[in-house]
Protein backbone atom coordinates (compact mmCIF):
# COMPACT_ATOMS: atom_id res chain seq x y z
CA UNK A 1 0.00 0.00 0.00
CA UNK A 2 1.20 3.36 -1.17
CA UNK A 3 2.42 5.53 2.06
CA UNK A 4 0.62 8.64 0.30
CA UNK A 5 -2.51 6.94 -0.57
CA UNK A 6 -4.40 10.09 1.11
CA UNK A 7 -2.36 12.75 -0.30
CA UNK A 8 -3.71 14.36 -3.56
CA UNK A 9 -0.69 14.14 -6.58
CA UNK A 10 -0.29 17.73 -6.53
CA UNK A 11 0.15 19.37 -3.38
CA UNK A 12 1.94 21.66 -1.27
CA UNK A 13 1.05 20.69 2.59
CA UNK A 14 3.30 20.43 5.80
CA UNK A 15 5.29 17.63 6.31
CA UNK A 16 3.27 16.50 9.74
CA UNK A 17 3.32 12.59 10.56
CA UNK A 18 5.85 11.67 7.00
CA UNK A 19 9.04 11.19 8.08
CA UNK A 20 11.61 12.31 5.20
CA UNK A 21 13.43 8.84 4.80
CA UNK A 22 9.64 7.66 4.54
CA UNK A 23 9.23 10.11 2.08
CA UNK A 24 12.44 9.10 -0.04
CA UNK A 25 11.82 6.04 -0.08
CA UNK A 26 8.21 5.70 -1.31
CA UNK A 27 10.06 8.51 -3.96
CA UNK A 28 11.87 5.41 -5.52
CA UNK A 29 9.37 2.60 -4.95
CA UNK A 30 7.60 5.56 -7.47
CA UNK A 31 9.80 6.01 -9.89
CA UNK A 32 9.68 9.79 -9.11
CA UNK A 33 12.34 12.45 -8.08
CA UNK A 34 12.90 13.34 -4.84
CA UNK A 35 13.88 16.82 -4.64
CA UNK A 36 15.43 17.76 -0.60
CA UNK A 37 16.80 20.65 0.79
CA UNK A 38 17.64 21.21 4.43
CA UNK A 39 16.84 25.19 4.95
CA UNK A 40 17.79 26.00 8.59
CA UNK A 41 20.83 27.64 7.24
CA UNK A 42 19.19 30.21 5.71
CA UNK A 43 18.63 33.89 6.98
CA UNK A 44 17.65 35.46 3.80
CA UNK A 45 15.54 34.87 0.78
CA UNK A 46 18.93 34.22 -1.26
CA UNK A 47 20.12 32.20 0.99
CA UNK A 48 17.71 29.96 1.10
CA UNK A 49 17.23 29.91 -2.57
CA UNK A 50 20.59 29.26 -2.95
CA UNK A 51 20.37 25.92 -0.61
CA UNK A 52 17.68 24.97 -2.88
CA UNK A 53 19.24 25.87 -5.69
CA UNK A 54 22.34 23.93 -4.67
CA UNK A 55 20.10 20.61 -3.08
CA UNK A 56 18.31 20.25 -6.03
CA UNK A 57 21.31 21.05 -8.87
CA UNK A 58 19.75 23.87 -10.41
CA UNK A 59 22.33 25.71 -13.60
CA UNK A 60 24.88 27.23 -11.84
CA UNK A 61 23.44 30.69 -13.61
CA UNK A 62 20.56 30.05 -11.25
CA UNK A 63 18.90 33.91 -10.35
CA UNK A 64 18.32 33.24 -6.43
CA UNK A 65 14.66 34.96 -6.87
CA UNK A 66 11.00 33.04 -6.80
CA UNK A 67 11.15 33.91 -10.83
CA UNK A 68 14.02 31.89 -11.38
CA UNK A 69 12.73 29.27 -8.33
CA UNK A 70 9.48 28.81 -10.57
CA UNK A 71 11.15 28.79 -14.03
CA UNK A 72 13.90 25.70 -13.14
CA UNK A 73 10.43 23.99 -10.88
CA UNK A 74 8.35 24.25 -14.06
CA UNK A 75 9.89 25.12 -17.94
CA UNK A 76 13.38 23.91 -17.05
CA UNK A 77 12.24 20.58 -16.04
CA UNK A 78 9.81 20.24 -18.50
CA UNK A 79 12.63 20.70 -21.01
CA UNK A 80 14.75 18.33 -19.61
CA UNK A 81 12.53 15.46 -20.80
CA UNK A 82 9.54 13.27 -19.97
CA UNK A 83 9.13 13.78 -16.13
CA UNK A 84 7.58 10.73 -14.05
CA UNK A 85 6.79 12.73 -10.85
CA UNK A 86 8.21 14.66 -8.00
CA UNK A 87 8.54 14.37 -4.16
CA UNK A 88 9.82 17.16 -2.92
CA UNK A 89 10.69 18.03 1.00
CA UNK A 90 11.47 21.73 2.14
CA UNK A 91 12.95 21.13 5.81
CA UNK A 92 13.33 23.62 8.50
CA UNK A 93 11.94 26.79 6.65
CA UNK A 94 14.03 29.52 8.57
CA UNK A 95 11.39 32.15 10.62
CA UNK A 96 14.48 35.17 11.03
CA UNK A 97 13.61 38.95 10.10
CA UNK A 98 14.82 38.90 6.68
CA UNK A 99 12.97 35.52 6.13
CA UNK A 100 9.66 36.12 7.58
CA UNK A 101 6.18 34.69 7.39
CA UNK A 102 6.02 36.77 3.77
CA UNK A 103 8.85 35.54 2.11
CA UNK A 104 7.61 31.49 3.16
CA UNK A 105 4.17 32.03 1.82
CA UNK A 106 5.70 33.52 -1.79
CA UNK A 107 7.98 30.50 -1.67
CA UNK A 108 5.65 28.55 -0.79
CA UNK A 109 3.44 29.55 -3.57
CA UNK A 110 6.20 28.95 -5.62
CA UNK A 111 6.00 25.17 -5.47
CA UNK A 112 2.40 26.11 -5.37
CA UNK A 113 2.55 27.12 -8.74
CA UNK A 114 4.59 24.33 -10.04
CA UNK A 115 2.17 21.89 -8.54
CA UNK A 116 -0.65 23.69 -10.69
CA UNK A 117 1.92 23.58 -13.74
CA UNK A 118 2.64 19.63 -13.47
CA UNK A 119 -0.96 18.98 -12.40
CA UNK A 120 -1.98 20.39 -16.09
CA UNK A 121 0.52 17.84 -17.33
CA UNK A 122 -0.61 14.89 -15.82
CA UNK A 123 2.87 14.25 -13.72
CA UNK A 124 2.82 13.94 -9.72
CA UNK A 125 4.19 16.76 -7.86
CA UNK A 126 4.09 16.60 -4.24
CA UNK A 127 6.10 19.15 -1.78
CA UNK A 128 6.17 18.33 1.90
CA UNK A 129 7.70 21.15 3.97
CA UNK A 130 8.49 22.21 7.72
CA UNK A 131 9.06 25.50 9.84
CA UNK A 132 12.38 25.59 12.10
């Protein structure tokens, strides 16, 4: 039985009772990507697009704004060839002044947004995520 046999194939929701190894690992039973960054390291908005960046091997060119974040999450990808899914896991969201409640809900609807993009195509993408 599929561990996310409740969760919808495109989705942005907290990361709650998964554990991330659970989450990796039902990833491959898939046949899907799993996409992971670690974000407590971040204290600004390109900071932690640059750990995402980095955790998920965006081009090196890679703008460090939620433009850039949503082109490589959507047309980049899509480009790259046929796509059989995503998992991805945001962990430890930073709260600090210069990363504040704002700048998580824009990233947030980020992956949002690529959710509604892969959703159109047919191709699971699910993003799990947690607050430090």
């Amino acid at each position: 039985m599929s561990l996310l046999i409740t969760v919808p194939p495109n989705l942005v929701q907290s990361i709650r009772a998964f554990r991330v190894t659970e989450l990796q690992d039902e990833a491959v039973r898939l046949g899907q990507h799993f996409l992971y960054a670690h974000c407590l390291a971040g204290f600004t908005k390109q900071q932690v697009l640059a750990i995402i960046a980095e955790a998920f091997q965006f081009p090196k060119n890679f703008g460090k704004n939620f433009d850039a974040l949503r082109e490589c999450l959507t047309d980049t990808m899509y480009k790259a060839g046929t796509q059989t899914g995503f998992l991805v896991v945001l962990e430890q969201l930073p709260n600090t002044q210069k990363f504040d409640k704002e700048a998580r809900e824009t990233l947030l609807d980020v992956f949002r947004d690529a959710a509604d993009f892969w959703a159109d195509k047919k191709v699971p993408f699910r993003v799990f995520y947690s607050f430090e």
